[in-house]
PDB file of N, CA and C in Angstrom:
ATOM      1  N   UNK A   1      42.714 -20.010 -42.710  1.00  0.00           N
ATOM      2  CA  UNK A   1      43.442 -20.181 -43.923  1.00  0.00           C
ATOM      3  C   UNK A   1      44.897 -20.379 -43.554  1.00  0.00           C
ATOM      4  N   UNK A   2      45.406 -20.969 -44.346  1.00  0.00           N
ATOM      5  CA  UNK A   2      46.920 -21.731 -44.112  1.00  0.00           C
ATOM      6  C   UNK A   2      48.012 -21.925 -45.307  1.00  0.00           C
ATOM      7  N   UNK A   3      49.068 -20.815 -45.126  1.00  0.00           N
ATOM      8  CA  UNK A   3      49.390 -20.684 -46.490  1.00  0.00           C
ATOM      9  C   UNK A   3      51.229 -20.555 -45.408  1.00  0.00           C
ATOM     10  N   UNK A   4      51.890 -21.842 -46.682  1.00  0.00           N
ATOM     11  CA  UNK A   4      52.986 -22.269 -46.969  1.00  0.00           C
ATOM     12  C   UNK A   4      53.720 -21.740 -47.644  1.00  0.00           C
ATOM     13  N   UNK A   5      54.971 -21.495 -47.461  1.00  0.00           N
ATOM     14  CA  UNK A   5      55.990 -21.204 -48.691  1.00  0.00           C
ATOM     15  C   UNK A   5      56.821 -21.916 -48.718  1.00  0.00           C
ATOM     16  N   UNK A   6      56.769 -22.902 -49.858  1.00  0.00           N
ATOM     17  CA  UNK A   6      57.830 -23.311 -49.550  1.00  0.00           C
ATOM     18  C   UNK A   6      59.400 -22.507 -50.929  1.00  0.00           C
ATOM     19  N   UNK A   7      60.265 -23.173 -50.083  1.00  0.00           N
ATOM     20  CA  UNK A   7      61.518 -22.699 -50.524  1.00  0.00           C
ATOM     21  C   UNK A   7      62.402 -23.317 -51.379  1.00  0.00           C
ATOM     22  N   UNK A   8      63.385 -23.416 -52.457  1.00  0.00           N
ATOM     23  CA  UNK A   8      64.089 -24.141 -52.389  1.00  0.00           C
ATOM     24  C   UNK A   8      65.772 -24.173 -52.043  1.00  0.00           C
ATOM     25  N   UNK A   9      66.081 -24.743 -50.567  1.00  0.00           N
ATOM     26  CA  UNK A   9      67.434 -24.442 -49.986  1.00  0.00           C
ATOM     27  C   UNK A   9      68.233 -24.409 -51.093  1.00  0.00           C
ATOM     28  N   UNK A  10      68.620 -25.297 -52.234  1.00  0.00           N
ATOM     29  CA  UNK A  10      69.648 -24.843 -53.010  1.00  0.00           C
ATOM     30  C   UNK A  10      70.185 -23.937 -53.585  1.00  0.00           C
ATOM     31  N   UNK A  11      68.606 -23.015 -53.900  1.00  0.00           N
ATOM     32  CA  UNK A  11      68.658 -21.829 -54.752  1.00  0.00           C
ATOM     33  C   UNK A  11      68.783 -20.902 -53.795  1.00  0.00           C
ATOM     34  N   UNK A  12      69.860 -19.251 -54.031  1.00  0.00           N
ATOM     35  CA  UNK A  12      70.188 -18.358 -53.072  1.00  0.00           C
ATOM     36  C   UNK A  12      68.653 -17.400 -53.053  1.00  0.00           C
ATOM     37  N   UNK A  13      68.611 -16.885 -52.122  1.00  0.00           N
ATOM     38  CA  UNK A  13      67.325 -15.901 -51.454  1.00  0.00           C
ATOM     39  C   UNK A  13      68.161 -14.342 -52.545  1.00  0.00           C
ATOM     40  N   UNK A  14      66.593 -13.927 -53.637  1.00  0.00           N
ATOM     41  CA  UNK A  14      67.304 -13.043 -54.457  1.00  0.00           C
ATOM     42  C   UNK A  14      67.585 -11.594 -53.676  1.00  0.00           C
ATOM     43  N   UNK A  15      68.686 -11.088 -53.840  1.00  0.00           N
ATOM     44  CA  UNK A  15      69.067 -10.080 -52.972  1.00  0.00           C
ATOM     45  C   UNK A  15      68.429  -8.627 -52.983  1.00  0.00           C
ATOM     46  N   UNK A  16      67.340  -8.632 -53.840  1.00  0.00           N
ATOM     47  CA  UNK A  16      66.603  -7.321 -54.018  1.00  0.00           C
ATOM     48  C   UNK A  16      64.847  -7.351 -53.002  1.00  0.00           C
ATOM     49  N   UNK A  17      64.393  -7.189 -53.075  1.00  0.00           N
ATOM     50  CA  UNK A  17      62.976  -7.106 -52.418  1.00  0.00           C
ATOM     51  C   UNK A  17      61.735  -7.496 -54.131  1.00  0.00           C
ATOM     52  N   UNK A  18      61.118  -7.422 -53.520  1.00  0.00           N
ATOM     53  CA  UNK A  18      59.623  -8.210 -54.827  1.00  0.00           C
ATOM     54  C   UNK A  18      59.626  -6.884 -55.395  1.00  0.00           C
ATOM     55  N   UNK A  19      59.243  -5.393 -54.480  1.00  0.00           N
ATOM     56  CA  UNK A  19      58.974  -4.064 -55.011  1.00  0.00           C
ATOM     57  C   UNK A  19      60.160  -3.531 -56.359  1.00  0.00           C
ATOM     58  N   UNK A  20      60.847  -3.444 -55.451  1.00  0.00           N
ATOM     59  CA  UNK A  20      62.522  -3.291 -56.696  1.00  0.00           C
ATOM     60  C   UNK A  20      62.205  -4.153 -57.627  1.00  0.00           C
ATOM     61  N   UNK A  21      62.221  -5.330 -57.732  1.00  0.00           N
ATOM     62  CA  UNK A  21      62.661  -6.139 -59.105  1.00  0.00           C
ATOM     63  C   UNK A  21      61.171  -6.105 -59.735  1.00  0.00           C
ATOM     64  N   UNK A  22      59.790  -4.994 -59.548  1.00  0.00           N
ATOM     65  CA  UNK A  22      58.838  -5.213 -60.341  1.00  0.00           C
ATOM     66  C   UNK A  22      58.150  -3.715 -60.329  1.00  0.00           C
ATOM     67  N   UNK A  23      58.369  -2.874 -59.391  1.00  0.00           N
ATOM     68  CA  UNK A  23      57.801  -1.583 -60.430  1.00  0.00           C
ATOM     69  C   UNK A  23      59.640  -0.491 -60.091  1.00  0.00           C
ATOM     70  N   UNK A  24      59.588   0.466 -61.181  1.00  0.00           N
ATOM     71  CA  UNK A  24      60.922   1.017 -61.110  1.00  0.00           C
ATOM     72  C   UNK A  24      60.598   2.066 -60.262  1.00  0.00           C
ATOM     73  N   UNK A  25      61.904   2.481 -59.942  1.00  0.00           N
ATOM     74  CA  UNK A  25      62.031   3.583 -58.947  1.00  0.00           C
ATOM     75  C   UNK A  25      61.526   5.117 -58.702  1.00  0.00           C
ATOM     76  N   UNK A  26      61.271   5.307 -58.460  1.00  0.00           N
ATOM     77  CA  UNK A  26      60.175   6.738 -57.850  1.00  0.00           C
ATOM     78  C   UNK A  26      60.859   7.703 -59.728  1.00  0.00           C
ATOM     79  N   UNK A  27      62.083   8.070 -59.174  1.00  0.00           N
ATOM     80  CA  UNK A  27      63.361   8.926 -59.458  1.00  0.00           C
ATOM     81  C   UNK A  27      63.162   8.803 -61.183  1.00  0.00           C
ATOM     82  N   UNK A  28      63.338   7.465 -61.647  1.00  0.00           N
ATOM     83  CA  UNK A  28      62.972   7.165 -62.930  1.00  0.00           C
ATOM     84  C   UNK A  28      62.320   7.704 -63.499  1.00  0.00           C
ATOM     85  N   UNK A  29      60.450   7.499 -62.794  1.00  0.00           N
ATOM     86  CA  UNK A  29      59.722   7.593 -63.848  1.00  0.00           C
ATOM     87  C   UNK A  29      59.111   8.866 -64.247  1.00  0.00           C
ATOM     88  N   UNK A  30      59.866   9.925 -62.936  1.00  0.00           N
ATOM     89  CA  UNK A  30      59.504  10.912 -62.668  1.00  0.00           C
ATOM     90  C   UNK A  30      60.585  11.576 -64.232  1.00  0.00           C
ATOM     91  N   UNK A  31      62.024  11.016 -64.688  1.00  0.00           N
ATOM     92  CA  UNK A  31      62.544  11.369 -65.472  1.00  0.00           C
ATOM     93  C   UNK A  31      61.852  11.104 -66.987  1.00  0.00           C
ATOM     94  N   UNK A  32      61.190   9.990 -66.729  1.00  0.00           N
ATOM     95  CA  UNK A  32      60.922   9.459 -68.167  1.00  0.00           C
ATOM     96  C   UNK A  32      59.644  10.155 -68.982  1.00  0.00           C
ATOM     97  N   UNK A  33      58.890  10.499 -68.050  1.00  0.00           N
ATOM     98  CA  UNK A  33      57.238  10.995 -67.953  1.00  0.00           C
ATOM     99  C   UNK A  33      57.237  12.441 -68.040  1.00  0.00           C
ATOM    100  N   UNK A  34      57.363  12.995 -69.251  1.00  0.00           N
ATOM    101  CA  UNK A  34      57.334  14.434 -69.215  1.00  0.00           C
ATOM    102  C   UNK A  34      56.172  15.698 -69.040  1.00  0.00           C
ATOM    103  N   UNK A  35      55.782  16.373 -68.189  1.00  0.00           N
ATOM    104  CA  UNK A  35      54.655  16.970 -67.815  1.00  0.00           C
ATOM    105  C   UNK A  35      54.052  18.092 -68.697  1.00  0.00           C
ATOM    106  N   UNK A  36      54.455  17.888 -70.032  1.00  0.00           N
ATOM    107  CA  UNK A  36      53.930  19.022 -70.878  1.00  0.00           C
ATOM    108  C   UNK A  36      53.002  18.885 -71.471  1.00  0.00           C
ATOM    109  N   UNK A  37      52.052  19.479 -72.363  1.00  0.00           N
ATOM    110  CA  UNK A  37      51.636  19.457 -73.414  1.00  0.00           C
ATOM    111  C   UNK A  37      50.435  18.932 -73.180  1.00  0.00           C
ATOM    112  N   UNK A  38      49.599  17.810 -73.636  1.00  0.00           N
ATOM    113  CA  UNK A  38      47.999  17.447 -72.883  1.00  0.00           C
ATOM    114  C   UNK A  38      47.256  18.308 -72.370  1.00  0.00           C
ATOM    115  N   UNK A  39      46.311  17.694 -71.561  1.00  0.00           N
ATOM    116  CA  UNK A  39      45.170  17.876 -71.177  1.00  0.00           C
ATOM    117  C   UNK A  39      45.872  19.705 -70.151  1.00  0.00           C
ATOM    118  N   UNK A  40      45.431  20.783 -69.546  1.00  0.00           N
ATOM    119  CA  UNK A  40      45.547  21.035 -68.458  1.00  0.00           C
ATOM    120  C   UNK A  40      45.243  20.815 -67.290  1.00  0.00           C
ATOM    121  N   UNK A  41      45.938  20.701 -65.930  1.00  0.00           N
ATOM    122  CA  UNK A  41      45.588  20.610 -65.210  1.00  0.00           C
ATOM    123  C   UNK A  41      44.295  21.431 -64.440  1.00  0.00           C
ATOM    124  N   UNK A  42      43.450  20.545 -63.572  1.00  0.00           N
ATOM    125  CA  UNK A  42      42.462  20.964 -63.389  1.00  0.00           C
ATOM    126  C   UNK A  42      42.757  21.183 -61.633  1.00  0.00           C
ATOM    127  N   UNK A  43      41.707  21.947 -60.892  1.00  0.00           N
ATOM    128  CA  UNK A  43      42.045  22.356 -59.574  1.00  0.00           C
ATOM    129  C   UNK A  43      41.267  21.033 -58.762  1.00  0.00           C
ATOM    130  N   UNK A  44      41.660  20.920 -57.626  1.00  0.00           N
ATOM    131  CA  UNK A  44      40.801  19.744 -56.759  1.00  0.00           C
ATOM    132  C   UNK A  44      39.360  20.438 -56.235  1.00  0.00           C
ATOM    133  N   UNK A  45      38.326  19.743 -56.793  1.00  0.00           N
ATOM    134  CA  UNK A  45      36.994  19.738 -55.831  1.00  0.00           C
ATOM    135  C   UNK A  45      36.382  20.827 -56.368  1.00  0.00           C
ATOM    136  N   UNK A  46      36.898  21.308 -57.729  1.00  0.00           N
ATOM    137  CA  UNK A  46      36.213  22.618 -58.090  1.00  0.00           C
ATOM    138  C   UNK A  46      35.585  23.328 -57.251  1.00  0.00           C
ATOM    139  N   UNK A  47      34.380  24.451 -57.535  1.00  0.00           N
ATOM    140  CA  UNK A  47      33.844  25.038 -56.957  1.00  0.00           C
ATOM    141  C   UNK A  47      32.804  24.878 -56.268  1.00  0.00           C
ATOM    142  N   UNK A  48      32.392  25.228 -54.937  1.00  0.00           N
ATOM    143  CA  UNK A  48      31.816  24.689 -54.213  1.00  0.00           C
ATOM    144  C   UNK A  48      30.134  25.702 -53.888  1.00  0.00           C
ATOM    145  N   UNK A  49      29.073  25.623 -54.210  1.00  0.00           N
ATOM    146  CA  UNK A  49      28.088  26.212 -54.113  1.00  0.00           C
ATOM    147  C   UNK A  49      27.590  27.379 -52.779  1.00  0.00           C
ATOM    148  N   UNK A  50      27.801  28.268 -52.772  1.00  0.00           N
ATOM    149  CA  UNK A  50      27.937  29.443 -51.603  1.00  0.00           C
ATOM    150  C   UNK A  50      26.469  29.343 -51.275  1.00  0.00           C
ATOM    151  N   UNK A  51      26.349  29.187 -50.235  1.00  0.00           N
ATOM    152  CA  UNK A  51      24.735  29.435 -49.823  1.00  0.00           C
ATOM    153  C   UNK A  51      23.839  28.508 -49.918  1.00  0.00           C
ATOM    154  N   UNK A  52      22.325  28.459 -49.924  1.00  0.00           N
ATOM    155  CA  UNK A  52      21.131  27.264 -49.929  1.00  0.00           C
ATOM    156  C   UNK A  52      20.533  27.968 -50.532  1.00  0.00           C
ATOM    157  N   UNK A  53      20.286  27.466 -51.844  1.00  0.00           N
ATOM    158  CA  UNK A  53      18.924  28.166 -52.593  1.00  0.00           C
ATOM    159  C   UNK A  53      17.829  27.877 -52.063  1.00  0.00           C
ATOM    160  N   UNK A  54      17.802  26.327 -51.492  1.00  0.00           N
ATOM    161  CA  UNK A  54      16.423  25.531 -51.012  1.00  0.00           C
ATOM    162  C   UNK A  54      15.763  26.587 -49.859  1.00  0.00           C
ATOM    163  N   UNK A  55      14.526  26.483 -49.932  1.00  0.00           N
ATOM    164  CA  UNK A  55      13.966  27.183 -48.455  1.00  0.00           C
ATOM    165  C   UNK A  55      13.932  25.631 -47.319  1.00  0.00           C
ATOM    166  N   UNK A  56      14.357  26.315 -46.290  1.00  0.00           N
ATOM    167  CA  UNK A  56      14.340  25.164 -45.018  1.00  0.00           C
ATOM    168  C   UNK A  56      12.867  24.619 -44.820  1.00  0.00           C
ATOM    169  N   UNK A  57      12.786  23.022 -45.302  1.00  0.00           N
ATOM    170  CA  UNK A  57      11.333  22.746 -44.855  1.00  0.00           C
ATOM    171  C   UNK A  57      11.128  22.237 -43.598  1.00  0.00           C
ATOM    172  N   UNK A  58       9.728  22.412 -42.876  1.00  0.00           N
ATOM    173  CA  UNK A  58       9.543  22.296 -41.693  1.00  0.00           C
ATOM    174  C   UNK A  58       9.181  20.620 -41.868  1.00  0.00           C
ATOM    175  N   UNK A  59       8.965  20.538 -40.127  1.00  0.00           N
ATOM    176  CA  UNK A  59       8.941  19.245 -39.999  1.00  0.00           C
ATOM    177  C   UNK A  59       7.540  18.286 -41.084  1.00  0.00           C
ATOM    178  N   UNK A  60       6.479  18.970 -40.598  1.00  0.00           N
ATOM    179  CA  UNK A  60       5.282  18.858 -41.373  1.00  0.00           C
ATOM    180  C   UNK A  60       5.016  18.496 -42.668  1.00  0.00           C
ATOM    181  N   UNK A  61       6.275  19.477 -43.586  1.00  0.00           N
ATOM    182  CA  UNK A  61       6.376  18.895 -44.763  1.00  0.00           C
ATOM    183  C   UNK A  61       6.761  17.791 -44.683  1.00  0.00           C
ATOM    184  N   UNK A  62       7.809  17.315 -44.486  1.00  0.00           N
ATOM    185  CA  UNK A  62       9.021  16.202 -44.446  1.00  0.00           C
ATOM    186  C   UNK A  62       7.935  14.741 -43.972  1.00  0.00           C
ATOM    187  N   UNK A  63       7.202  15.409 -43.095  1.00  0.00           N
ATOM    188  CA  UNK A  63       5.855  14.310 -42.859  1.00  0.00           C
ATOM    189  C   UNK A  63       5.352  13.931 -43.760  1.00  0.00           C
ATOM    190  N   UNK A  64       4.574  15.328 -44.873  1.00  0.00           N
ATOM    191  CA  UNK A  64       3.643  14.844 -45.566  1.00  0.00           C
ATOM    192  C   UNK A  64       4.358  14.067 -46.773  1.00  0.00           C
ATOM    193  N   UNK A  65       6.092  14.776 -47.054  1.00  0.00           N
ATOM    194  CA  UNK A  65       6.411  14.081 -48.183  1.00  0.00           C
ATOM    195  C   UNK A  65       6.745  12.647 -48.285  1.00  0.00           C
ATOM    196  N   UNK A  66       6.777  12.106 -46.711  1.00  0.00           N
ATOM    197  CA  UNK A  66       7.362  10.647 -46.416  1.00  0.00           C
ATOM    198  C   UNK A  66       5.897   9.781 -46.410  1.00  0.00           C
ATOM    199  N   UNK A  67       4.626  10.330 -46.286  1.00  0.00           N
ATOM    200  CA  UNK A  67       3.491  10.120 -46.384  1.00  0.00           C
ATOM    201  C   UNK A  67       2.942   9.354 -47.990  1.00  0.00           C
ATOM    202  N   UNK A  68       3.483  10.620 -48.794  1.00  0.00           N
ATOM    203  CA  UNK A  68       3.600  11.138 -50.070  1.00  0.00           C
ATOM    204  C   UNK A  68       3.802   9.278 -50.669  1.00  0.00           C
ATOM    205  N   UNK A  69       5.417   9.154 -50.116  1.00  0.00           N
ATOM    206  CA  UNK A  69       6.198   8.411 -51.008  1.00  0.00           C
ATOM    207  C   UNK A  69       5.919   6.745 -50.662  1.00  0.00           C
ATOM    208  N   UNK A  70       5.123   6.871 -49.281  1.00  0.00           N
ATOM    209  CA  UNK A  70       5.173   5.526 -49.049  1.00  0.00           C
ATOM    210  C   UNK A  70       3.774   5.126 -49.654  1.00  0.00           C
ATOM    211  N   UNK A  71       2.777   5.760 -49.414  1.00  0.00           N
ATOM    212  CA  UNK A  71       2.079   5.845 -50.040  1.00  0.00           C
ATOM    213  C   UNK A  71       1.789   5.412 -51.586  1.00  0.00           C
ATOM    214  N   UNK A  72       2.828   5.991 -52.229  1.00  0.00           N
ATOM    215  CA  UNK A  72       3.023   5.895 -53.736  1.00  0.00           C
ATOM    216  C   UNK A  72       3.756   4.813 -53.788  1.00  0.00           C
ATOM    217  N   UNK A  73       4.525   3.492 -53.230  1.00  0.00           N
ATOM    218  CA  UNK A  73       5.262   2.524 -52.861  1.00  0.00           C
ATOM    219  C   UNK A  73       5.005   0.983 -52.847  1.00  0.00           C
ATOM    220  N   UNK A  74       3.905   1.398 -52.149  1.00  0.00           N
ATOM    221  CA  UNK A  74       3.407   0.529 -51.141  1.00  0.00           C
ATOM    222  C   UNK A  74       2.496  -0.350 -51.943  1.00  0.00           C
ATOM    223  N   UNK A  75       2.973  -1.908 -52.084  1.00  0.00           N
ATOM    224  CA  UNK A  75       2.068  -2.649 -52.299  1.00  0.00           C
ATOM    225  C   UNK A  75       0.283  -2.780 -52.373  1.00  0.00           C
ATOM    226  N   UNK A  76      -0.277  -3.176 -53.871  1.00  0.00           N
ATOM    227  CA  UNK A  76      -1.499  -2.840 -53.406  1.00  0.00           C
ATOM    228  C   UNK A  76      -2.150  -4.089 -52.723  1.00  0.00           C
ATOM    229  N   UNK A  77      -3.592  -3.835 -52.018  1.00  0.00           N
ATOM    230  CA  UNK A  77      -3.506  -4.473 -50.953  1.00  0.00           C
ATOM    231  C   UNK A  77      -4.267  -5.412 -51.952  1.00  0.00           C
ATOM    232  N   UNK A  78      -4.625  -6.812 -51.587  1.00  0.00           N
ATOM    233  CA  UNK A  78      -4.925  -8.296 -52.135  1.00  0.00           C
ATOM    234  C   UNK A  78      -6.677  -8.091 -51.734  1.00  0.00           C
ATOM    235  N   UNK A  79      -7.263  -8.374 -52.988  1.00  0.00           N
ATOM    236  CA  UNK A  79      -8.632  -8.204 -53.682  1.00  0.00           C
ATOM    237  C   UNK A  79      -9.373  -9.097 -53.029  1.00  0.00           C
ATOM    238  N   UNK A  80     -10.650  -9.380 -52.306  1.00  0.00           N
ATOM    239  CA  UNK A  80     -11.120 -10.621 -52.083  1.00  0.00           C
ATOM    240  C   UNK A  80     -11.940 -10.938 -53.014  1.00  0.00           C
ATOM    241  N   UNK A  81     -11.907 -12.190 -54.043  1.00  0.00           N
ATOM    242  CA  UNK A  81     -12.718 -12.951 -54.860  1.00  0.00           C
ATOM    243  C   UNK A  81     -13.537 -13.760 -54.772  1.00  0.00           C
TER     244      UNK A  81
END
């Protein structure tokens, strides 16, 4: 890919950056945006589940349940007529 800019020499190069002249400054919006009132704030990642209710299944199961599912999956096989 091949990408051009072109310019035009007559016109001066604007003296601010693209960021400045299109979103405002940190400082601003932090003044304008007042943190009261709404929703409350909530904590990150809430609470996190202590322990395994599950019992650890052995390999055997994990066999029979992958058995189970392909089984239940699996194309049926083509009838001879």
């Amino acid at each position: 890919m091949k990408i051009e800019i072109v310019v035009d020499p007559s016109k001066p190069a604007p003296a601010t950056s693209l960021v400045a002249r299109v979103a405002p400054a940190p400082s601003a919006v932090a003044e304008t945006v007042p943190r009261t009132g709404g929703r409350p704030k909530r904590g990150r990642g809430g609470g996190r589940r202590k322990g395994n209710d599950r019992p650890k299944k052995t390999a055997e199961d994990l066999d029979a349940e992958m058995e189970d599912y392909t089984a239940s999956t699996a194309p049926a096989a083509p009838t001879a007529a």
